[in-house]
PDB file of N, CA and C in Angstrom:
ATOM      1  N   UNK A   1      11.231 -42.666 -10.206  1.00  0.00           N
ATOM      2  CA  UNK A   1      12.669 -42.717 -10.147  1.00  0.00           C
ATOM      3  C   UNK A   1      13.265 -41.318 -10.352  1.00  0.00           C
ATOM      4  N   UNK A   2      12.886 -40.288 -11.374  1.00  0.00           N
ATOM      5  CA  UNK A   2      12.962 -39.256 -11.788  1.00  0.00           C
ATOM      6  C   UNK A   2      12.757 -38.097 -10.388  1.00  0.00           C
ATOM      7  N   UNK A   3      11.813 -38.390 -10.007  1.00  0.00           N
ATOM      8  CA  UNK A   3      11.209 -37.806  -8.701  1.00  0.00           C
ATOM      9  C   UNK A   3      12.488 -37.846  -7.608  1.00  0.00           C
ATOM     10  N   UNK A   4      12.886 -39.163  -7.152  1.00  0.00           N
ATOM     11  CA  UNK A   4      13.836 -39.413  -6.268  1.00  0.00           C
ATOM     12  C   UNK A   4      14.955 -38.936  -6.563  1.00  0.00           C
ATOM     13  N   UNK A   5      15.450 -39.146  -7.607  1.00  0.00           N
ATOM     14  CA  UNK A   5      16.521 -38.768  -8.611  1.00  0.00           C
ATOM     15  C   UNK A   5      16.703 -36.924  -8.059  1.00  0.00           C
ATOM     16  N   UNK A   6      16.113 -36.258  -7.946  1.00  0.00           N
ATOM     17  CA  UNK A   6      16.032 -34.819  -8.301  1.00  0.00           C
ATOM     18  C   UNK A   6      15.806 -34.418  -7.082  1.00  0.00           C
ATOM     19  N   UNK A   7      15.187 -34.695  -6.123  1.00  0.00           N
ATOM     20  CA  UNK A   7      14.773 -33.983  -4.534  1.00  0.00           C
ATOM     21  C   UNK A   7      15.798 -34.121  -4.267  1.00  0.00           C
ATOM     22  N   UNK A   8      15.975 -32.445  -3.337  1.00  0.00           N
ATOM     23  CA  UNK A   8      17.220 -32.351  -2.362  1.00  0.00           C
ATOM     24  C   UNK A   8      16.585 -32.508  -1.012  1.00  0.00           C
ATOM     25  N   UNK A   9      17.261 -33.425  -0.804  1.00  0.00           N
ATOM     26  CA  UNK A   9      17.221 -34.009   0.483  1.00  0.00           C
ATOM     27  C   UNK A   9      18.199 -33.418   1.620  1.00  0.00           C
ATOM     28  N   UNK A  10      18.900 -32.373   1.634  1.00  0.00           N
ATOM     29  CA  UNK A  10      19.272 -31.646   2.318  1.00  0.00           C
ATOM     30  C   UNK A  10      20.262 -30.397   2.045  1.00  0.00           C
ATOM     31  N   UNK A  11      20.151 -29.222   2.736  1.00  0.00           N
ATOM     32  CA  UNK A  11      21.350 -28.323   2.358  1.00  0.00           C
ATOM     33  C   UNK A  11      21.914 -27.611   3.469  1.00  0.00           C
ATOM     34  N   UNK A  12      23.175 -27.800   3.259  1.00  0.00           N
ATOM     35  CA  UNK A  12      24.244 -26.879   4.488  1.00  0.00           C
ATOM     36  C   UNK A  12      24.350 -25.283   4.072  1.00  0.00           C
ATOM     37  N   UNK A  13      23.534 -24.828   5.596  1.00  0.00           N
ATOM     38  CA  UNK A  13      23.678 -24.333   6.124  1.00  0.00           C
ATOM     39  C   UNK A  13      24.811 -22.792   6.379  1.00  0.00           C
ATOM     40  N   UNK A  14      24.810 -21.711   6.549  1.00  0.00           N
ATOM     41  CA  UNK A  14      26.155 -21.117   6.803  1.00  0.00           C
ATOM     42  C   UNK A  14      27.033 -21.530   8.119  1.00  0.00           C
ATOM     43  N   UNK A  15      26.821 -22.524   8.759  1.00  0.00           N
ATOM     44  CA  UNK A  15      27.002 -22.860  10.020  1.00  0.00           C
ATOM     45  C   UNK A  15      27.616 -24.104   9.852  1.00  0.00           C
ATOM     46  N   UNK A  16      27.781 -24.569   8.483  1.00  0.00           N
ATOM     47  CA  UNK A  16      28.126 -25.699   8.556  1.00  0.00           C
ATOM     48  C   UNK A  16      27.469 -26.872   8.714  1.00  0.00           C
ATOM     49  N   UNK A  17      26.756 -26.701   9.488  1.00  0.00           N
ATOM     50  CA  UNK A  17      25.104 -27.933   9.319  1.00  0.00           C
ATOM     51  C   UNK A  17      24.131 -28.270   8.204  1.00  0.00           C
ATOM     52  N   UNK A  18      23.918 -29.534   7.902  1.00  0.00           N
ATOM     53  CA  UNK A  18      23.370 -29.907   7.212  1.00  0.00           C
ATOM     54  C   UNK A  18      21.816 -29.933   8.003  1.00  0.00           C
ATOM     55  N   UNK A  19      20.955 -28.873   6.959  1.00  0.00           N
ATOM     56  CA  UNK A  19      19.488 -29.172   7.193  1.00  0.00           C
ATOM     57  C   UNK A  19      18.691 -29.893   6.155  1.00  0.00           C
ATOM     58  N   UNK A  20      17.880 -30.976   7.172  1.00  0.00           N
ATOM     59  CA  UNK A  20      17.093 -31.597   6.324  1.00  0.00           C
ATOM     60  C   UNK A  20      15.254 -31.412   6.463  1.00  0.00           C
ATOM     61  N   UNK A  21      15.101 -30.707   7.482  1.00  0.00           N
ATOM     62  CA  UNK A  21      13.841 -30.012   7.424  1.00  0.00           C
ATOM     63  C   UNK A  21      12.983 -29.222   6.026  1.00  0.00           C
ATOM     64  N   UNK A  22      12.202 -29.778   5.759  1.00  0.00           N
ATOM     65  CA  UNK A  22      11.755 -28.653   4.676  1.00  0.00           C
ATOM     66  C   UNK A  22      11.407 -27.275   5.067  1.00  0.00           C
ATOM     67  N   UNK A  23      11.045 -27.103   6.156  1.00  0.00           N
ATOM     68  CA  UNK A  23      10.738 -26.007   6.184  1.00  0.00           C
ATOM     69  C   UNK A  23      11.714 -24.881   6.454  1.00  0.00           C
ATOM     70  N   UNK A  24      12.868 -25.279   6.950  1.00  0.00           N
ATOM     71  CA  UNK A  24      13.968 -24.715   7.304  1.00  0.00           C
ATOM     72  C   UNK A  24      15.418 -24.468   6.120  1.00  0.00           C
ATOM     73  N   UNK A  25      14.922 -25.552   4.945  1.00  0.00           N
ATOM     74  CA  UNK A  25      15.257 -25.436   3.628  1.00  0.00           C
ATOM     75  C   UNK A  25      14.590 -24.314   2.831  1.00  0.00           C
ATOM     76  N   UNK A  26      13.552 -24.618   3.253  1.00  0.00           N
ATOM     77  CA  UNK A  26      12.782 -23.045   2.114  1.00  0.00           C
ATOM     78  C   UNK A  26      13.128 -21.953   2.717  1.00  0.00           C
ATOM     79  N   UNK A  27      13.410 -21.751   4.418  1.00  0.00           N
ATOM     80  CA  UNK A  27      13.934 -20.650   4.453  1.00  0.00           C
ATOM     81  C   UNK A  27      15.029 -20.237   3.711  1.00  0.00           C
ATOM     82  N   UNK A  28      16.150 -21.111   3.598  1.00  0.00           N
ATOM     83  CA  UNK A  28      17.404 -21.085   3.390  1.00  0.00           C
ATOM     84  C   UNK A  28      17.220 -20.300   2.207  1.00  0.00           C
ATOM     85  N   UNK A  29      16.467 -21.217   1.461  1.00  0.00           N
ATOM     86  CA  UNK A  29      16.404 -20.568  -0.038  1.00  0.00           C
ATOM     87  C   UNK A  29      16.322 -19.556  -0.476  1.00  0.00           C
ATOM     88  N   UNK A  30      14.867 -19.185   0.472  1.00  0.00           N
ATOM     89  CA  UNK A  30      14.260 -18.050   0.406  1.00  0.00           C
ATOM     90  C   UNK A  30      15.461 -16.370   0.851  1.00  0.00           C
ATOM     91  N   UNK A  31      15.871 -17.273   1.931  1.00  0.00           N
ATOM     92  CA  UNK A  31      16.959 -16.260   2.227  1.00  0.00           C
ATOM     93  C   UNK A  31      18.184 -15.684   1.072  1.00  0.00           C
ATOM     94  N   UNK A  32      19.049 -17.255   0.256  1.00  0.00           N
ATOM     95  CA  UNK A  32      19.569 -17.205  -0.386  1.00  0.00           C
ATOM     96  C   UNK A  32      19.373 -15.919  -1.727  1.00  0.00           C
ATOM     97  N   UNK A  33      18.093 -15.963  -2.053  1.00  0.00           N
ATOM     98  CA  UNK A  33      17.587 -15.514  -3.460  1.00  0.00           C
ATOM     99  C   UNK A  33      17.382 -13.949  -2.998  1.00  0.00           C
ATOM    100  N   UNK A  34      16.864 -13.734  -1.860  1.00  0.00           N
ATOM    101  CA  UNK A  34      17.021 -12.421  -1.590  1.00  0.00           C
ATOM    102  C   UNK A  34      17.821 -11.171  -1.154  1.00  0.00           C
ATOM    103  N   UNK A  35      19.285 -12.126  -0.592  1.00  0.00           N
ATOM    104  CA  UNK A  35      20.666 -11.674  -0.546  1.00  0.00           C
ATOM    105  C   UNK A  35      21.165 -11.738  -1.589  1.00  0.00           C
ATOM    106  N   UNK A  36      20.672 -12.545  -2.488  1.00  0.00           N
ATOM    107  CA  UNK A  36      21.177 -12.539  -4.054  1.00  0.00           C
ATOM    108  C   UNK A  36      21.018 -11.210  -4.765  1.00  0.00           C
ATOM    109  N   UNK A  37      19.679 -10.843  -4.560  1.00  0.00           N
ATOM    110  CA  UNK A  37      18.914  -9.878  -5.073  1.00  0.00           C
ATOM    111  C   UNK A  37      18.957  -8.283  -4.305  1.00  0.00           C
ATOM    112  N   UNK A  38      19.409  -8.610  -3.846  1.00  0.00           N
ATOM    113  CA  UNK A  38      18.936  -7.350  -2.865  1.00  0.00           C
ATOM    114  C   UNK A  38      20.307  -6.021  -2.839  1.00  0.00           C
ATOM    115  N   UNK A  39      19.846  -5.397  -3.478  1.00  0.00           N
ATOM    116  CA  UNK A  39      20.702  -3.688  -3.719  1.00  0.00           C
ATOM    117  C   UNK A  39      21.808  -3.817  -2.772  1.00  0.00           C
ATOM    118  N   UNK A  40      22.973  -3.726  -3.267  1.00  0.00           N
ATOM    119  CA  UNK A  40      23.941  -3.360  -2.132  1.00  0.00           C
ATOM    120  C   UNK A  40      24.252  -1.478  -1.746  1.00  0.00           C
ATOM    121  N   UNK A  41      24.231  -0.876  -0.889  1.00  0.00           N
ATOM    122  CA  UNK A  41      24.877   0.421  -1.090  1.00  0.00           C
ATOM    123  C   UNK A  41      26.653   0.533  -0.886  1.00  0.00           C
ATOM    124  N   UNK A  42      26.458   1.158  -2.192  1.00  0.00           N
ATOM    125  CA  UNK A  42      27.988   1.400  -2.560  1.00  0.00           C
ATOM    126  C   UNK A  42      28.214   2.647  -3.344  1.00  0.00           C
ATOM    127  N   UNK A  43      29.414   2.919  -3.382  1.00  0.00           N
ATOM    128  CA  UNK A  43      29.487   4.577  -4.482  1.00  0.00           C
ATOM    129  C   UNK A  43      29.710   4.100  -5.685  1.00  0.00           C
ATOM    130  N   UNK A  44      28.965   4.742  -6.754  1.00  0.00           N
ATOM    131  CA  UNK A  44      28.738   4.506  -7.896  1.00  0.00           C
ATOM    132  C   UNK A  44      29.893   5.174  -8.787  1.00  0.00           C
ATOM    133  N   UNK A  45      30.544   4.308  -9.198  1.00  0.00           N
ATOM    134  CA  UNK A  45      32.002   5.256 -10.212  1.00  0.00           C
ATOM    135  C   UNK A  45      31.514   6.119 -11.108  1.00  0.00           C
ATOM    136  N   UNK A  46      31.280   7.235 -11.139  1.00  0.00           N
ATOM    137  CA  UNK A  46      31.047   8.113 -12.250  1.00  0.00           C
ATOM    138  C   UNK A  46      31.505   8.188 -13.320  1.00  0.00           C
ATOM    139  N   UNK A  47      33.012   7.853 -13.095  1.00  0.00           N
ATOM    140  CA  UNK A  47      33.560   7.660 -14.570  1.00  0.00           C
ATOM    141  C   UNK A  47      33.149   6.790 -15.414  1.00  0.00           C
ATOM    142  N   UNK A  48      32.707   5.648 -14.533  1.00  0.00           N
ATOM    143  CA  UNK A  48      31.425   4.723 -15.360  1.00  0.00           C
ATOM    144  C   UNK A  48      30.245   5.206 -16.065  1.00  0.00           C
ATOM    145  N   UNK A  49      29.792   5.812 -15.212  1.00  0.00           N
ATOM    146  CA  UNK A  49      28.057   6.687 -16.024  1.00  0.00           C
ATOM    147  C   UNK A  49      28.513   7.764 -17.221  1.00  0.00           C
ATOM    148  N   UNK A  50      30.232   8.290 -17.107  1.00  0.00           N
ATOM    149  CA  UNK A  50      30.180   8.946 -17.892  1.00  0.00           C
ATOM    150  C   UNK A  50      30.188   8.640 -19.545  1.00  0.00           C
ATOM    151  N   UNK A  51      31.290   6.957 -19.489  1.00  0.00           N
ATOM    152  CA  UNK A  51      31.551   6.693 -20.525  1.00  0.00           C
ATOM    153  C   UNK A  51      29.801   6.369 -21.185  1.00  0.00           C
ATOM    154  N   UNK A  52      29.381   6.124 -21.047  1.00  0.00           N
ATOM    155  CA  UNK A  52      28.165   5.462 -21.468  1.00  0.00           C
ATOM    156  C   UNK A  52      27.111   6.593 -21.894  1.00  0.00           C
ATOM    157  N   UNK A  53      27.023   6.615 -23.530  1.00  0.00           N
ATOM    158  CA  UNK A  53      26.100   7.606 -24.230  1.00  0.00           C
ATOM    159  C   UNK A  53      24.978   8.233 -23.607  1.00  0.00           C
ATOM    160  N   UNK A  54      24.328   8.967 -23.691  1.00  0.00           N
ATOM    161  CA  UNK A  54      22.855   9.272 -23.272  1.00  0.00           C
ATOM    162  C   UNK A  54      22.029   9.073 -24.369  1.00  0.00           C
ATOM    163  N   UNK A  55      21.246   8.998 -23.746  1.00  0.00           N
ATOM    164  CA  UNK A  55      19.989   8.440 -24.762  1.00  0.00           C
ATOM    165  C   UNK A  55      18.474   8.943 -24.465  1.00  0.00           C
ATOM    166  N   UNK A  56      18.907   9.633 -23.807  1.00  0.00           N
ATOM    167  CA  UNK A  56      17.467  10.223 -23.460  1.00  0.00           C
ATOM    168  C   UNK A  56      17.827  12.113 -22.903  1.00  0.00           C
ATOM    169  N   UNK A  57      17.135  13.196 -23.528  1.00  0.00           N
ATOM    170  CA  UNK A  57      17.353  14.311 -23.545  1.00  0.00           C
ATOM    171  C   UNK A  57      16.774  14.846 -22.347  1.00  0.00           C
ATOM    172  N   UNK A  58      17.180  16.303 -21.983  1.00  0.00           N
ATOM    173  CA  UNK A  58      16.348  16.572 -20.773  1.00  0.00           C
ATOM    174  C   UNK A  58      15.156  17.231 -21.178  1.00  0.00           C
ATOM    175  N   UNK A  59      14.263  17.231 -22.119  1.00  0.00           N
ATOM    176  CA  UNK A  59      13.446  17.586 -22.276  1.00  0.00           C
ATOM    177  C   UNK A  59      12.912  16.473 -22.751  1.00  0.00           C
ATOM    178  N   UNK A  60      13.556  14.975 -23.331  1.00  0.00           N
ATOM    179  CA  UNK A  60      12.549  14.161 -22.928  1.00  0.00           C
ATOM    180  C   UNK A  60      12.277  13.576 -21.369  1.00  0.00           C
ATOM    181  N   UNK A  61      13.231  13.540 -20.841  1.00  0.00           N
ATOM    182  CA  UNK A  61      13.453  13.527 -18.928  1.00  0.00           C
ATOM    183  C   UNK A  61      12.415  14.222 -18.620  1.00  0.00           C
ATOM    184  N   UNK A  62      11.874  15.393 -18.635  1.00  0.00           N
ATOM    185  CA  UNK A  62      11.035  16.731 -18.438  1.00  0.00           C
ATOM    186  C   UNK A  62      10.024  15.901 -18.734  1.00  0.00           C
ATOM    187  N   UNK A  63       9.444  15.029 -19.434  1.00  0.00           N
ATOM    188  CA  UNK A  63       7.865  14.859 -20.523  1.00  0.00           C
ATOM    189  C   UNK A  63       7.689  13.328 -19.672  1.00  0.00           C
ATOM    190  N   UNK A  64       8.681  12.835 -19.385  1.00  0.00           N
ATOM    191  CA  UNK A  64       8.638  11.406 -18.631  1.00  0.00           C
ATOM    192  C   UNK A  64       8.334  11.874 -17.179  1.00  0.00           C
ATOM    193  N   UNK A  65       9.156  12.794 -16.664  1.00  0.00           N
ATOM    194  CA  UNK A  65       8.743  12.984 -15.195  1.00  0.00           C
ATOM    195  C   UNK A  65       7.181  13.453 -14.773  1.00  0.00           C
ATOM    196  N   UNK A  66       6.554  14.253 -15.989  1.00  0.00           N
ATOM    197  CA  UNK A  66       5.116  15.153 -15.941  1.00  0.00           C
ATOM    198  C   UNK A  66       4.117  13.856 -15.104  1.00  0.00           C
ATOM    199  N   UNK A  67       3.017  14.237 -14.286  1.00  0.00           N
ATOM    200  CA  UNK A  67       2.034  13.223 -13.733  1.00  0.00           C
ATOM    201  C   UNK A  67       1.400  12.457 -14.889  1.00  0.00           C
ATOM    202  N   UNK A  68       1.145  11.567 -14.772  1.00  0.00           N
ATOM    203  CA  UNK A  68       0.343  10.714 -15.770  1.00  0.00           C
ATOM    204  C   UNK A  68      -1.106  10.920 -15.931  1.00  0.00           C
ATOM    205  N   UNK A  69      -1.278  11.030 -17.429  1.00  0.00           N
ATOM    206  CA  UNK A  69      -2.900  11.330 -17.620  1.00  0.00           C
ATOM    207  C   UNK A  69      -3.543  10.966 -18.216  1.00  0.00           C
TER     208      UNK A  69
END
């Protein structure tokens, strides 16, 4: 009952259509989560980065960038 209860049995689409294919659902999804995720390019307000402390020196910057050994 739990089982039935909980499966989606279909999802619309950007088109307005309801899909009930699974396989065409996992795209959806799949699509969904990665437009979710996915970096937009935009200009970054500086006045933003400025308010915000530093916390890391350039000579620790310098010791982080060195090759790993």
């Amino acid at each position: 009952m739990r089982r039935r209860r909980n499966k989606i049995k279909g999802l619309i689409d950007d088109h307005g259509v309801k899909q009930e294919n699974n396989g065409v659902m996992c795209a959806m999804v799949k699509n969904y989560f990665a437009h979710l995720f996915t970096r937009e390019n935009g200009e970054i307000d500086s006045s933003v980065l400025e308010s915000i402390p530093r916390k890391v020196t350039d000579d620790m910057n310098e010791a982080l960038l060195l090759p790993y050994t």
